[in-house]
C-alpha atoms as a PDB file:
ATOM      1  CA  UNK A   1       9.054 -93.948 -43.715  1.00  0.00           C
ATOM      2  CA  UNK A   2       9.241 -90.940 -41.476  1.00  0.00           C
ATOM      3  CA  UNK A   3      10.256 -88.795 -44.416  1.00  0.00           C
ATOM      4  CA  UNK A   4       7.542 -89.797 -46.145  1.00  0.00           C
ATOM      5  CA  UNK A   5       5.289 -89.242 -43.258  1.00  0.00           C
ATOM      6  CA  UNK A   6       6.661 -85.550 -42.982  1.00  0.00           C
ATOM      7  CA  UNK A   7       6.035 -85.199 -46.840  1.00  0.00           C
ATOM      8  CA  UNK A   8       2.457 -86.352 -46.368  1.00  0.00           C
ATOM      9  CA  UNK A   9       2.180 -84.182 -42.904  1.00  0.00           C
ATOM     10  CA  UNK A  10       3.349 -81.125 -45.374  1.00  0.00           C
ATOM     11  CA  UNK A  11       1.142 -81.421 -48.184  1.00  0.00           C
ATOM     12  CA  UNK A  12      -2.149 -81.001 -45.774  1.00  0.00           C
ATOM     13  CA  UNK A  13      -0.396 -78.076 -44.239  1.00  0.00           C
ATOM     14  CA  UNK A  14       0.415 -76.558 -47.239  1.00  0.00           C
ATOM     15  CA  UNK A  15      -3.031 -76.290 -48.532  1.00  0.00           C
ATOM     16  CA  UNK A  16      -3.709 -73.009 -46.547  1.00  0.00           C
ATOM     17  CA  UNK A  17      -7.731 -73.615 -47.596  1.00  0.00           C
ATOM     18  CA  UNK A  18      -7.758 -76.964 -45.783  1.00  0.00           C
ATOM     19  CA  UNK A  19      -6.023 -75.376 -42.617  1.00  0.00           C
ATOM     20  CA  UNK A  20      -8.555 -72.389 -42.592  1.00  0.00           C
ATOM     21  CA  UNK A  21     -11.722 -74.745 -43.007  1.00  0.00           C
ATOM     22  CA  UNK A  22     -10.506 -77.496 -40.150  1.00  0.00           C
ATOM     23  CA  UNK A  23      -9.759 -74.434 -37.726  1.00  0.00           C
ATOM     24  CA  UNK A  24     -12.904 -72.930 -39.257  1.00  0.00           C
ATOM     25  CA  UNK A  25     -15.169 -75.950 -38.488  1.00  0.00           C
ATOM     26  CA  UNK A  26     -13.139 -77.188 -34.985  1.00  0.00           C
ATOM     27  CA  UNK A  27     -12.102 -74.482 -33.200  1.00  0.00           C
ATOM     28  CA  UNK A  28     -14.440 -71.336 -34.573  1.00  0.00           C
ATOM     29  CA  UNK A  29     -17.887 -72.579 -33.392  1.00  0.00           C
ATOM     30  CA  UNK A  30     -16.108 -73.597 -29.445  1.00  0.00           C
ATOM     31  CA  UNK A  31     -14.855 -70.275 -29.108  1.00  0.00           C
ATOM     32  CA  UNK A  32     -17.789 -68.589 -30.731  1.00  0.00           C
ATOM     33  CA  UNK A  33     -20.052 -70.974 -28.598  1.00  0.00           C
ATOM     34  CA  UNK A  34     -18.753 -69.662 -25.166  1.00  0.00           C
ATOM     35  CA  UNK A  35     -18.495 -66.257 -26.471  1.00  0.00           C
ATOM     36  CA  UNK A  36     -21.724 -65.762 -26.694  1.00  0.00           C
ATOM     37  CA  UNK A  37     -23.047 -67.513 -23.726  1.00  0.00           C
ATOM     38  CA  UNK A  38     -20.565 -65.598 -21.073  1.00  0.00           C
ATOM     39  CA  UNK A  39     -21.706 -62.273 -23.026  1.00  0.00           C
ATOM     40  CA  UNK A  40     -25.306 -63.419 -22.782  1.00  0.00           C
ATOM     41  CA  UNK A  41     -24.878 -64.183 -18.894  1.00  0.00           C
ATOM     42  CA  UNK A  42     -22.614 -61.083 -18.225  1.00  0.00           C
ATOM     43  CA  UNK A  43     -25.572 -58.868 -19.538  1.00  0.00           C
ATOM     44  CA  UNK A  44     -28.837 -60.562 -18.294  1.00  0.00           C
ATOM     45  CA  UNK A  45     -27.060 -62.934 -15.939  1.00  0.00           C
ATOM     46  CA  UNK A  46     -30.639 -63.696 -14.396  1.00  0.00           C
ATOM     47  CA  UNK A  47     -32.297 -64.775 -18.019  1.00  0.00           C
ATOM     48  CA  UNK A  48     -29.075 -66.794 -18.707  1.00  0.00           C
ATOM     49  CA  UNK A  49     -26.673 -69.195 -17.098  1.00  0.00           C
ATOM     50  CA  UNK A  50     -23.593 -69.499 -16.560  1.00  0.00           C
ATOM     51  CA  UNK A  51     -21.416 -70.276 -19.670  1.00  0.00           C
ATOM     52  CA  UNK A  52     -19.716 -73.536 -18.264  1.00  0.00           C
ATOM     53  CA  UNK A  53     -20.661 -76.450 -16.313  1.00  0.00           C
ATOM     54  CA  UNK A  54     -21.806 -79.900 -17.474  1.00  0.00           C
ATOM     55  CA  UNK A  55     -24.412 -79.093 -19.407  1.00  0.00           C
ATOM     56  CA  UNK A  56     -22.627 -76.512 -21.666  1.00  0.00           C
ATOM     57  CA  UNK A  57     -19.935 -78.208 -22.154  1.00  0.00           C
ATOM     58  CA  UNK A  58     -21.512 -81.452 -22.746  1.00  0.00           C
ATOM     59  CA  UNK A  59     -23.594 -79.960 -25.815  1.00  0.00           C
ATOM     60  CA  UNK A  60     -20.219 -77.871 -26.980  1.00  0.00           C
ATOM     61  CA  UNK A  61     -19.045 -81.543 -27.394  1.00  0.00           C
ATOM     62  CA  UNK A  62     -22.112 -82.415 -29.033  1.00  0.00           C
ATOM     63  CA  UNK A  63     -21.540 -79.280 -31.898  1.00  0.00           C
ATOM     64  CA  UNK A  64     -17.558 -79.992 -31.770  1.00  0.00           C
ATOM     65  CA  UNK A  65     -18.669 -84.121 -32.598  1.00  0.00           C
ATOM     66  CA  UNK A  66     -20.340 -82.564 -35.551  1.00  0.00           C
ATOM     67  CA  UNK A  67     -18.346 -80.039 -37.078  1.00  0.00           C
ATOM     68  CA  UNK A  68     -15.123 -82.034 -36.544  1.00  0.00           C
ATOM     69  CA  UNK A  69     -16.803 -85.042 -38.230  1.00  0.00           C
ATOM     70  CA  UNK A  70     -17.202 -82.991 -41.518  1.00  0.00           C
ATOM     71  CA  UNK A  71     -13.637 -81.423 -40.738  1.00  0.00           C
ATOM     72  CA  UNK A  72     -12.540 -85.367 -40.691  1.00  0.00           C
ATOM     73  CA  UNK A  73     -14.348 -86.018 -43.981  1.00  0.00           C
ATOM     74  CA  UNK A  74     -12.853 -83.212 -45.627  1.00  0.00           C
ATOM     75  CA  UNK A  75      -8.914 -84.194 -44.555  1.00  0.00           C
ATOM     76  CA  UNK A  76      -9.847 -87.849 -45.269  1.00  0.00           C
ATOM     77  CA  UNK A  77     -11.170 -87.042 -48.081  1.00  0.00           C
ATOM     78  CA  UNK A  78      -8.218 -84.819 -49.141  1.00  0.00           C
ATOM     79  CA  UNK A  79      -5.285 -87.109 -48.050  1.00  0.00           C
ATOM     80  CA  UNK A  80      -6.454 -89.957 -49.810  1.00  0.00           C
ATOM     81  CA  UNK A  81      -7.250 -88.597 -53.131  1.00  0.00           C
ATOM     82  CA  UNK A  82      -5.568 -85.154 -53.347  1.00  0.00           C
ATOM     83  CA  UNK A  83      -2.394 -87.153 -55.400  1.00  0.00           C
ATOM     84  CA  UNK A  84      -4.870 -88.045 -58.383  1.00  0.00           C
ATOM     85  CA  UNK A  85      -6.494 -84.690 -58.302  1.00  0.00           C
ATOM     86  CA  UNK A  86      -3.556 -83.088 -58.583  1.00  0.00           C
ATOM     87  CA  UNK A  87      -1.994 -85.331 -61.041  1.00  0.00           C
ATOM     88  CA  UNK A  88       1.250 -86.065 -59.295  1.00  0.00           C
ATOM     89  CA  UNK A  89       0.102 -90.037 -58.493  1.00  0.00           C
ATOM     90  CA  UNK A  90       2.501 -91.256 -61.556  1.00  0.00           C
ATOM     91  CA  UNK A  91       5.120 -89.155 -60.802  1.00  0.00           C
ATOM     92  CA  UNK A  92       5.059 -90.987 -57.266  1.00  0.00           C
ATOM     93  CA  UNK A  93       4.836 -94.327 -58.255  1.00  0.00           C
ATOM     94  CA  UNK A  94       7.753 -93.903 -60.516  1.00  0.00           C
ATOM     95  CA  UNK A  95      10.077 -93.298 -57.927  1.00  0.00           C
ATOM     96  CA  UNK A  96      10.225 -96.928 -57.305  1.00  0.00           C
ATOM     97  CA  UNK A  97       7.818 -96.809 -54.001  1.00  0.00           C
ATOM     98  CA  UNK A  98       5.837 -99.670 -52.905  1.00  0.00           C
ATOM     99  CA  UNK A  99       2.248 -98.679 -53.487  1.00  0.00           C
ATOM    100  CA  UNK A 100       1.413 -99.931 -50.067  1.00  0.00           C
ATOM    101  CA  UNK A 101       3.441 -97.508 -48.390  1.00  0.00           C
ATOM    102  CA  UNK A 102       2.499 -94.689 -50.267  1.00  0.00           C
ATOM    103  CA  UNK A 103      -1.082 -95.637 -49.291  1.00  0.00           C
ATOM    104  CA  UNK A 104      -0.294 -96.201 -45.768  1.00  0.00           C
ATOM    105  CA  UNK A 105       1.770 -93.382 -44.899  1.00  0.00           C
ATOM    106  CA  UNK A 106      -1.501 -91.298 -45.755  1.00  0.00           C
ATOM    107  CA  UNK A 107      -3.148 -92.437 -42.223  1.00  0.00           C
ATOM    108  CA  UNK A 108      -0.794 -91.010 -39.888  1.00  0.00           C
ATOM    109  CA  UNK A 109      -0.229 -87.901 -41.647  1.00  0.00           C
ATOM    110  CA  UNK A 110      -3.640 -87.093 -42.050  1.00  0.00           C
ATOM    111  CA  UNK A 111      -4.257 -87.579 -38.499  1.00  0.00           C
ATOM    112  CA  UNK A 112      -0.725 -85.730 -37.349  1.00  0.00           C
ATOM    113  CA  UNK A 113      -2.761 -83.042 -39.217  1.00  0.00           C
ATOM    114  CA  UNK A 114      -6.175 -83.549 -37.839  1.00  0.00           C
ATOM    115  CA  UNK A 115      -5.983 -84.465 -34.351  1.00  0.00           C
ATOM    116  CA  UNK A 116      -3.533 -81.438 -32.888  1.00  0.00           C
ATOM    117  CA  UNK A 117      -6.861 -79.261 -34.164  1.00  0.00           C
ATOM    118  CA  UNK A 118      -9.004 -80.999 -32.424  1.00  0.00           C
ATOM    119  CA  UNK A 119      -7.299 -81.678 -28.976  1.00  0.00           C
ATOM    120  CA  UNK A 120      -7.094 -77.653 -29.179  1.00  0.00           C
ATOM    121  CA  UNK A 121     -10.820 -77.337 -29.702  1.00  0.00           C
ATOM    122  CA  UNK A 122     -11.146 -79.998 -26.716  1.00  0.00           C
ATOM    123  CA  UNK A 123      -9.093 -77.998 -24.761  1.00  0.00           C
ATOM    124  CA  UNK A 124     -10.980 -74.817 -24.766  1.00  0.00           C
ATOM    125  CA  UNK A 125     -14.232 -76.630 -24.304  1.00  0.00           C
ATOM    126  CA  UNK A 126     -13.162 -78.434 -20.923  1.00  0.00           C
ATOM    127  CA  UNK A 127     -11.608 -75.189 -19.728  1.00  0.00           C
ATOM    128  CA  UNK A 128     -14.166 -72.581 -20.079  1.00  0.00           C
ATOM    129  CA  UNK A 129     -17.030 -75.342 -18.934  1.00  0.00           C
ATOM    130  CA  UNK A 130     -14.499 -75.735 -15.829  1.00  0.00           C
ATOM    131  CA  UNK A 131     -13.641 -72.380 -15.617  1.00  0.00           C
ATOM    132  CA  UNK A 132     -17.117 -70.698 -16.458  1.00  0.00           C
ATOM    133  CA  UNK A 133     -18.952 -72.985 -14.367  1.00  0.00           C
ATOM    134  CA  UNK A 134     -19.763 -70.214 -11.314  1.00  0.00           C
ATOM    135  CA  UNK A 135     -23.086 -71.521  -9.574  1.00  0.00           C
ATOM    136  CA  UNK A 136     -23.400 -75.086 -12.097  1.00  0.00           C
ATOM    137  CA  UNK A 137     -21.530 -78.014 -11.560  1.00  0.00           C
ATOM    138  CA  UNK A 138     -18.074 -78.331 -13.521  1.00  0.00           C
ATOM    139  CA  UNK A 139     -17.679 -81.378 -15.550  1.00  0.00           C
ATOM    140  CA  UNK A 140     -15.123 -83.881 -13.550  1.00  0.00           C
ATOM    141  CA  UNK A 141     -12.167 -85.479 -14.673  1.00  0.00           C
ATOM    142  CA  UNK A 142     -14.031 -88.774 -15.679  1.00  0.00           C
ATOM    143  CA  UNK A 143     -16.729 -87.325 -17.958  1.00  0.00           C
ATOM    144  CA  UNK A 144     -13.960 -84.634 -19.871  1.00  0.00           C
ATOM    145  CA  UNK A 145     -11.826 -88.389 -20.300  1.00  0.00           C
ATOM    146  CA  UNK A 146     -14.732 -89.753 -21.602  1.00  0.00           C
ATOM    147  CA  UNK A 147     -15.765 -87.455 -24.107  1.00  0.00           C
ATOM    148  CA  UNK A 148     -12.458 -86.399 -25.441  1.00  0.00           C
ATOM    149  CA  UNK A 149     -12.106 -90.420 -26.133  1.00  0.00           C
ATOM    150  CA  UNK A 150     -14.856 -90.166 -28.015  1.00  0.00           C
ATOM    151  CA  UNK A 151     -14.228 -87.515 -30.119  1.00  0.00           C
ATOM    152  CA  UNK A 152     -11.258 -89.063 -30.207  1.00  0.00           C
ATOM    153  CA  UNK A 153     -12.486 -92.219 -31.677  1.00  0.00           C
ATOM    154  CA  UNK A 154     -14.830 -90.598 -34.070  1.00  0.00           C
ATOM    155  CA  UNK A 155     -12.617 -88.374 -35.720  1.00  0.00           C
ATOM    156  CA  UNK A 156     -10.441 -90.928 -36.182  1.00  0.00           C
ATOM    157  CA  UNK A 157     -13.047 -93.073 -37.279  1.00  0.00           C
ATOM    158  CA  UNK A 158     -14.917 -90.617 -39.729  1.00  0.00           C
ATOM    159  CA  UNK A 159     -11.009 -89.802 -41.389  1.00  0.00           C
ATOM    160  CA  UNK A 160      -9.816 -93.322 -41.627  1.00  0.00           C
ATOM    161  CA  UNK A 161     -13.303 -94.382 -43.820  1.00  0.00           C
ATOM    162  CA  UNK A 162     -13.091 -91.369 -46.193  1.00  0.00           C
ATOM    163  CA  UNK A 163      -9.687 -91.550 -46.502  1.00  0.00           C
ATOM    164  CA  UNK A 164     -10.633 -95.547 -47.749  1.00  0.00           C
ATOM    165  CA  UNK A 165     -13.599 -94.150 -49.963  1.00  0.00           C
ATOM    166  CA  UNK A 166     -11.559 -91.524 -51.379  1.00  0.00           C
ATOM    167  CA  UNK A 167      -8.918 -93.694 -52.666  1.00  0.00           C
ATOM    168  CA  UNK A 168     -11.011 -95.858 -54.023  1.00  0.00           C
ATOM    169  CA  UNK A 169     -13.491 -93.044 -55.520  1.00  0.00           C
ATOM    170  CA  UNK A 170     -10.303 -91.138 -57.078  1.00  0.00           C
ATOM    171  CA  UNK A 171     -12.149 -87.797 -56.842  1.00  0.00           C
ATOM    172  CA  UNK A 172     -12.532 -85.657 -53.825  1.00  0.00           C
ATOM    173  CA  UNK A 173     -15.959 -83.516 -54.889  1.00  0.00           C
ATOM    174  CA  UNK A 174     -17.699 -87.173 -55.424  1.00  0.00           C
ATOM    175  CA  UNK A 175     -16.084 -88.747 -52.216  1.00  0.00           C
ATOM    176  CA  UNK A 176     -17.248 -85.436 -49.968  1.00  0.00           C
ATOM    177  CA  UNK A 177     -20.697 -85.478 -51.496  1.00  0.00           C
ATOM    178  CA  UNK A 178     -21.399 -89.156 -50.762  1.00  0.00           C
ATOM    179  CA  UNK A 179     -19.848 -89.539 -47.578  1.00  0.00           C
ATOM    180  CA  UNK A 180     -21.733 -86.081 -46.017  1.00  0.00           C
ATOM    181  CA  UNK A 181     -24.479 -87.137 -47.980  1.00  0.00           C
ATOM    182  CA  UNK A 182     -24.452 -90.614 -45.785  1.00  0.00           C
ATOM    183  CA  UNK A 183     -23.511 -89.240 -42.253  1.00  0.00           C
ATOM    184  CA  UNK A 184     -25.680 -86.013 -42.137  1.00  0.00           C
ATOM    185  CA  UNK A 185     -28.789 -87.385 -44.732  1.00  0.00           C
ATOM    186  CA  UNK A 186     -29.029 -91.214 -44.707  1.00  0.00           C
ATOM    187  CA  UNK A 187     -28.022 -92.289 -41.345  1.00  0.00           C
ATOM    188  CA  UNK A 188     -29.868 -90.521 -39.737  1.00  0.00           C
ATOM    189  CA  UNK A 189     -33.487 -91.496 -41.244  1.00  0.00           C
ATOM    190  CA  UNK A 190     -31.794 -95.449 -41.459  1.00  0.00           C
ATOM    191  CA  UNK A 191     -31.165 -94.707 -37.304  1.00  0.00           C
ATOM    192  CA  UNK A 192     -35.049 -93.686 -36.811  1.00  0.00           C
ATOM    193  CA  UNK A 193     -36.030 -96.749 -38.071  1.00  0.00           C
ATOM    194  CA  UNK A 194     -33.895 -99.406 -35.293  1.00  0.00           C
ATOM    195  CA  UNK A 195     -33.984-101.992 -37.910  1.00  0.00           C
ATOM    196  CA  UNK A 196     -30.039-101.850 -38.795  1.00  0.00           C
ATOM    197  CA  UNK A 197     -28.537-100.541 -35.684  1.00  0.00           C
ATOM    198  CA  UNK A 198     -25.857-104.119 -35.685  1.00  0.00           C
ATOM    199  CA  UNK A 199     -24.588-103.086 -39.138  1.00  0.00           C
ATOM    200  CA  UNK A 200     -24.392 -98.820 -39.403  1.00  0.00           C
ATOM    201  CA  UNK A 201     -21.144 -97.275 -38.184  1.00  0.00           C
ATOM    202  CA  UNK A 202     -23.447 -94.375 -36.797  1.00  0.00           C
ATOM    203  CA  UNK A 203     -24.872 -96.482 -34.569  1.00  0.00           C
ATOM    204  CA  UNK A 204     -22.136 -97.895 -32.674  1.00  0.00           C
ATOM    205  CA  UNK A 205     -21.203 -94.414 -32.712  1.00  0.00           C
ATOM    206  CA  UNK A 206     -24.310 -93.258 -31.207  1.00  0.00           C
ATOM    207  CA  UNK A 207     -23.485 -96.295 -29.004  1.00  0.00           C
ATOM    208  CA  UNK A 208     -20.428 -95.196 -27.409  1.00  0.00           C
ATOM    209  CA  UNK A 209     -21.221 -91.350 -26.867  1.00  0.00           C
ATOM    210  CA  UNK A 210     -21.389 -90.678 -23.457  1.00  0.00           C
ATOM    211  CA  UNK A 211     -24.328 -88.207 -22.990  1.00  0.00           C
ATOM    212  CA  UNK A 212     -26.305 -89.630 -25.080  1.00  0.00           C
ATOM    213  CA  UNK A 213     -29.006 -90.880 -23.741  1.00  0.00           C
ATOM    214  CA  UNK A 214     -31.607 -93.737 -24.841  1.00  0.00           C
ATOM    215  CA  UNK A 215     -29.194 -95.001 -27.857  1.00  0.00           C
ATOM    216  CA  UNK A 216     -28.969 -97.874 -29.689  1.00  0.00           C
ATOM    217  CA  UNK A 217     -29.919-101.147 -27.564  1.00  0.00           C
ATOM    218  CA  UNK A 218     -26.631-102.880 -29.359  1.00  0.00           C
ATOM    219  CA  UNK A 219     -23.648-103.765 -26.245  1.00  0.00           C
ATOM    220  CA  UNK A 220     -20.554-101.623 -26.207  1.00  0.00           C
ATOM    221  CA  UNK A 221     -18.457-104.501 -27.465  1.00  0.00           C
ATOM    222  CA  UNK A 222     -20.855-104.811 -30.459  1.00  0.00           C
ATOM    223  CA  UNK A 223     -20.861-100.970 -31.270  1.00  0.00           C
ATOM    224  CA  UNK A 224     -16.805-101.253 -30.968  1.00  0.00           C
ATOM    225  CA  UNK A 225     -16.410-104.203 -33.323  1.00  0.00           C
ATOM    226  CA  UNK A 226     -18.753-102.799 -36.242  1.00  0.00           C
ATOM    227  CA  UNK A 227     -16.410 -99.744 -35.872  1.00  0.00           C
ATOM    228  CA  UNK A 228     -13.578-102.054 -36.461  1.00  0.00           C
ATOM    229  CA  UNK A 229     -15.227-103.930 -39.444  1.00  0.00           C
ATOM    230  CA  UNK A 230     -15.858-101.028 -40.819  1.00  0.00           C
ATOM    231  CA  UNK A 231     -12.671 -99.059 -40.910  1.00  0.00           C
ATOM    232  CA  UNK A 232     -10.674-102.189 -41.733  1.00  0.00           C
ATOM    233  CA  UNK A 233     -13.472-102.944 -44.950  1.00  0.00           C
ATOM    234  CA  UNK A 234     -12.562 -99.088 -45.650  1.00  0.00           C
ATOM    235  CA  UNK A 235      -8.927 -99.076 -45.580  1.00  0.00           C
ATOM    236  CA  UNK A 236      -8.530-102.446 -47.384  1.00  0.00           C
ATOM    237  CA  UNK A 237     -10.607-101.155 -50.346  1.00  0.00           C
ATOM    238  CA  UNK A 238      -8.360 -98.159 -50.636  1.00  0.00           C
ATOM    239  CA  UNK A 239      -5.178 -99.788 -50.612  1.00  0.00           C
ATOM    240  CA  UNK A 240      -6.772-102.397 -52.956  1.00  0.00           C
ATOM    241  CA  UNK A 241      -7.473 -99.612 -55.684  1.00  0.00           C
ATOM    242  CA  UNK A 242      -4.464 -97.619 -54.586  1.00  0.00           C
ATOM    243  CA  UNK A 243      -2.190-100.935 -56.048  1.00  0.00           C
ATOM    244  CA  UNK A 244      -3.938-102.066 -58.415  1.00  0.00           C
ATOM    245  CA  UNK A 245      -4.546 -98.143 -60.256  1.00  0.00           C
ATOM    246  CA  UNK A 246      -3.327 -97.359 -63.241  1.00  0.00           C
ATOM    247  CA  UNK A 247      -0.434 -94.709 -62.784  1.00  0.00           C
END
């Protein structure tokens, strides 16, 4: 198992376009973020802020939610079918591994890959709001736990269901287009309407974010267990249509 983990671990980091576009999309837009606020405060610092504090680094959390959740569709998306694009599935499944495994092995590796990224991009954020704070106030220890839980939880979350659709979809281009097409077209106009906040994934998402403010009126617990329901419906489907393919 752990070899097979470090094979699955290698074949994300071997795909230098995949590395590029998670950096790209995670930790580009903090650093560029706080770039240009300190350079807009060090030249008009009356006109503009400082470039830390709560408020900053609340909405770089915000951006870093957003970008890393299409970063997470994209390695999901990748793990989970990038065997059958490539047209090496048989050749694994000859070997004599269980199906199952090969499947399941797929969940830590793409988050081995995913969440290092990320905890770097979370890193810089809580550091330059702290550090970059001058007159504001700096975010404390209990909001910087809270929000790097939840990005925690919905990168995890947003990888874990496309890595589900994607095996089940077989094709990465098709998997990417629905599953962006849902979180960035769909749920949001399904979320203006409050009529299906106990059922949509985005809200208990919304939920659970900790600056957001006036979310769904659905309890924590609820938010947590449609979460649950939803990556175990995900991840059941793939491993469903990852055994019962043909090779």
């Amino acid at each position: 198992m752990s070899r097979l983990f470090g094979a699955e671990l290698l074949k994300l980091r071997k795909r230098r376009g995949l590395v590029w576009a998670t950096l790209a999309l995670v930790v580009g837009p903090v650093l560029l973020g706080y770039a240009i606020t300190l350079t807009l405060h060090t030249v008009d610092p009356d006109e503009y802020g400082p470039a830390g504090g709560v408020e900053n680094f609340n909405s770089s959390i915000e951006m870093l939610s957003l970008l890393g959740l299409v970063a997470a569709v994209i390695v999901g998306v990748t793990a989970g079918a990038a065997d059958l694009s490539a047209g090496v599935f048989r050749e694994l499944v000859v070997t004599g591994r269980s199906r199952l495994v090969l499947f399941g092995v797929r969940l830590p590796g793409g988050l081995a890959f995913l969440l290092p990224i990320a905890a770097v991009a979370f890193a810089l954020a809580a550091v330059a709001a702290a550090a970059l704070a001058g007159s504001e106030p700096a975010p404390g220890a209990g909001l910087v736990a809270r929000q790097g839980g939840f990005l925690l939880l919905l990168l995890g979350f947003s990888f874990v269901t496309a890595l589900g659709v994607a095996s089940v979809l077989g094709s990465r281009g098709i998997a990417i287009g629905l599953l962006l097409g849902w979180h960035l077209a769909a749920a949001p106009i399904l979320l203006s309407t409050g009529k299906l906040d106990f059922v949509l994934p985005n809200a208990a998402l919304d939920r659970l974010q900790p600056a957001l403010e006036n979310g769904p009126a659905i309890s924590a617990a609820s938010a947590t267990a449609i979460l649950a329901l939803w990556a175990v419906a995900t991840v059941a489907a793939g491993a469903w249509r990852t055994v019962t393919r043909e090779a």
